[in-house]
Protein backbone atom coordinates (compact mmCIF):
# COMPACT_ATOMS: atom_id res chain seq x y z
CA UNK A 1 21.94 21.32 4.21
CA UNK A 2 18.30 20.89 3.66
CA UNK A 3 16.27 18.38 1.64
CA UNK A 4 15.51 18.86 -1.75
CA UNK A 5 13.15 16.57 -3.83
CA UNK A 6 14.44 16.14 -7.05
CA UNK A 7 13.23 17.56 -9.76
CA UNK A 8 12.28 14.55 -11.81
CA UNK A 9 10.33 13.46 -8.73
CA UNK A 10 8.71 16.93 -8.54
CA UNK A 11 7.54 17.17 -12.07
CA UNK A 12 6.35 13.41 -12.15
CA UNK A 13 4.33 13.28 -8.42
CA UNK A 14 2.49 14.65 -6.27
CA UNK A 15 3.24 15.66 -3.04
CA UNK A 16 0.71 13.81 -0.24
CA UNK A 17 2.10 14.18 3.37
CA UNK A 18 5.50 14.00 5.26
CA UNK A 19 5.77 10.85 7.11
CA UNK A 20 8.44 10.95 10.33
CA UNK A 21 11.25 10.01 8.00
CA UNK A 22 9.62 10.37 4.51
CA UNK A 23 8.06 12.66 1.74
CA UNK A 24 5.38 10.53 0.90
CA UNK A 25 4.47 11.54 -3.44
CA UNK A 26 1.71 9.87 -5.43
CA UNK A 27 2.81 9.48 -8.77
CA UNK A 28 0.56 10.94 -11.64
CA UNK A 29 -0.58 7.88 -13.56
CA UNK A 30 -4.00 7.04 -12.72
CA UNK A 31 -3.11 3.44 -14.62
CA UNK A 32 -2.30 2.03 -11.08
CA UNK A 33 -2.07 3.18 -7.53
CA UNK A 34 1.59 4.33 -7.61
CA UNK A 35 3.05 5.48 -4.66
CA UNK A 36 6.50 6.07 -3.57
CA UNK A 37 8.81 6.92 -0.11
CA UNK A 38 11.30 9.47 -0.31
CA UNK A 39 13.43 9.73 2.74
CA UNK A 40 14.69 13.32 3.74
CA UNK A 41 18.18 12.89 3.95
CA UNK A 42 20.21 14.75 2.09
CA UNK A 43 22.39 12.71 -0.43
CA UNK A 44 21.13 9.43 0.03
CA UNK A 45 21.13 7.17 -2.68
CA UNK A 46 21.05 3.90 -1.71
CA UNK A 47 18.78 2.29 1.40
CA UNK A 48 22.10 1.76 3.08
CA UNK A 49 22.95 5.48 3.54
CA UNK A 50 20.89 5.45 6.19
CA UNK A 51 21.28 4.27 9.76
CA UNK A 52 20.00 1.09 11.39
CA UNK A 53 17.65 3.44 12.84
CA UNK A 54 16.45 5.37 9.51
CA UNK A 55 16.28 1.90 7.48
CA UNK A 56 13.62 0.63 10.94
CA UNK A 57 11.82 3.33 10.27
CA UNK A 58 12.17 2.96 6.61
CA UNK A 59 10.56 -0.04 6.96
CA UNK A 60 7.71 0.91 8.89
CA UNK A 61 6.91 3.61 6.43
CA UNK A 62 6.98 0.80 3.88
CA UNK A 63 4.81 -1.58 5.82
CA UNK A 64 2.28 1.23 6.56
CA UNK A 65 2.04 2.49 2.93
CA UNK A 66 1.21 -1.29 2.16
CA UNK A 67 -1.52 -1.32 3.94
CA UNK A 68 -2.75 1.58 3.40
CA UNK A 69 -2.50 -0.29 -0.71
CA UNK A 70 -4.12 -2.89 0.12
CA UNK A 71 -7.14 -1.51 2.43
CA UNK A 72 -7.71 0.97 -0.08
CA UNK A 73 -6.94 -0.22 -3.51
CA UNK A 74 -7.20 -4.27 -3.22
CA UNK A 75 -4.44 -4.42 -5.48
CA UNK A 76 -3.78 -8.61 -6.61
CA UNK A 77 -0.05 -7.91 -5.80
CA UNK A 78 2.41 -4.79 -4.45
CA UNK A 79 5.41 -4.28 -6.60
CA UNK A 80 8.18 -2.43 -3.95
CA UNK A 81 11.30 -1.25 -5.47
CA UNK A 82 14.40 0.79 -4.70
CA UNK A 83 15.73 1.00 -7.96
CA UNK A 84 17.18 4.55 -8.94
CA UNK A 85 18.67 4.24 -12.24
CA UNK A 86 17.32 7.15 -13.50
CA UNK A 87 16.61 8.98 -10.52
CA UNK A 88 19.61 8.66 -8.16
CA UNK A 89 17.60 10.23 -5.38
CA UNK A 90 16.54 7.07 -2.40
CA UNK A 91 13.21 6.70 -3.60
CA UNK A 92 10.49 3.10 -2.85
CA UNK A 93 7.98 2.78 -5.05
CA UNK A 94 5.22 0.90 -3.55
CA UNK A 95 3.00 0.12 -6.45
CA UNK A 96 -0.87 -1.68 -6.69
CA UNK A 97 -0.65 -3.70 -9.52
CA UNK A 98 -4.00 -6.11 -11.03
CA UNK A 99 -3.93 -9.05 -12.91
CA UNK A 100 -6.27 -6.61 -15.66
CA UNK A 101 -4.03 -3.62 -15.32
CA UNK A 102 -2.48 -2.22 -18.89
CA UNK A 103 0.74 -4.41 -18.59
CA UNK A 104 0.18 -7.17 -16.37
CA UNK A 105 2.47 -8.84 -15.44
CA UNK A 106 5.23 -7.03 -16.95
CA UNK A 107 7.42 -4.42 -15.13
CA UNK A 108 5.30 -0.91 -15.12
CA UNK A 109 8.94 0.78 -16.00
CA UNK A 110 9.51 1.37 -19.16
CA UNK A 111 5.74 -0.35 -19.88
CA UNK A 112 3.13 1.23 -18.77
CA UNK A 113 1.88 4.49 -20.68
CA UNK A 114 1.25 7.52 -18.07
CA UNK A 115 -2.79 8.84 -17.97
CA UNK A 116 -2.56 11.71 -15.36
CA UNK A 117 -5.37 11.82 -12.98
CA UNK A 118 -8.27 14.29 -13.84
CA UNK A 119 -8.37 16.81 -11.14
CA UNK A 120 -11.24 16.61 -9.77
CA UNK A 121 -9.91 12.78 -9.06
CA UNK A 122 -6.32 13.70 -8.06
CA UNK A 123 -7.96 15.52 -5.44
CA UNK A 124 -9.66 12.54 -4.01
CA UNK A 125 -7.12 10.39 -4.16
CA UNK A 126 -5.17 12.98 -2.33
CA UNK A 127 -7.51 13.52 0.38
CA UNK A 128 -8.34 9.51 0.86
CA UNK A 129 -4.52 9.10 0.89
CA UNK A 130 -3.78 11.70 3.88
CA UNK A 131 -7.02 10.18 5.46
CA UNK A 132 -5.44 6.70 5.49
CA UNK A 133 -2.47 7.88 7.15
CA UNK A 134 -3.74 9.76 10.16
CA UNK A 135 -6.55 6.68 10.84
């Protein structure tokens, strides 16, 4: 069986780079740098369906995508979050959020209006995000 992303996923993100265990997606709100982790096993749902060894390097994956927040974004706080209530796919959204963004400090679910990026700027953002990674 091979990976699929779903489709909600697809149609709301952008692909950036595949990480060891991860489809790394930027999500298309330029609001707030919005990232999230999607690990490439099939079926997973919760963090749990994957071994001790998948949820390490879960972790890692996390831990780098932090820092790769906070070096290039200075964000006043990361919001991280397994949630999947409407997307049942695993899926960590590692989020930049700033005491002056839209909805601070409520939740950006549910809150926070989406303003695609431009694409000249998606572009960027893109390129300084797959940059980051292979530092």
């Amino acid at each position: 069986m091979s990976f699929l992303l779903d489709a909600r996923l697809k149609t709301d993100c952008i692909e950036v780079s595949d990480l060891e265990l991860s489809k790394l997606l930027l999500m298309n709100n330029r609001n707030v740098p919005w990232l999230i982790l999607v690990p490439k096993k099939e079926d997973a749902v919760e963090i749990t369906d994957l071994s001790i060894t998948e949820q390490h390097l879960l972790l890692d994956e996390i831990n780098l995508i932090t820092q790769i927040q906070n070096k290039l974004f200075n964000p006043d706080k990361i919001n991280t979050a397994a949630i999947g209530n409407i997307v049942p796919q695993l899926h960590i959204h590692i989020i930049g959020r700033y005491k002056t963004d839209p909805v601070w400090p409520a939740p950006v679910w549910g809150n926070l209006q989406a303003e695609p990026y431009h694409q000249g700027e998606l572009q960027q953002r893109i390129q300084l995000l797959k940059h980051a990674i292979h530092i």
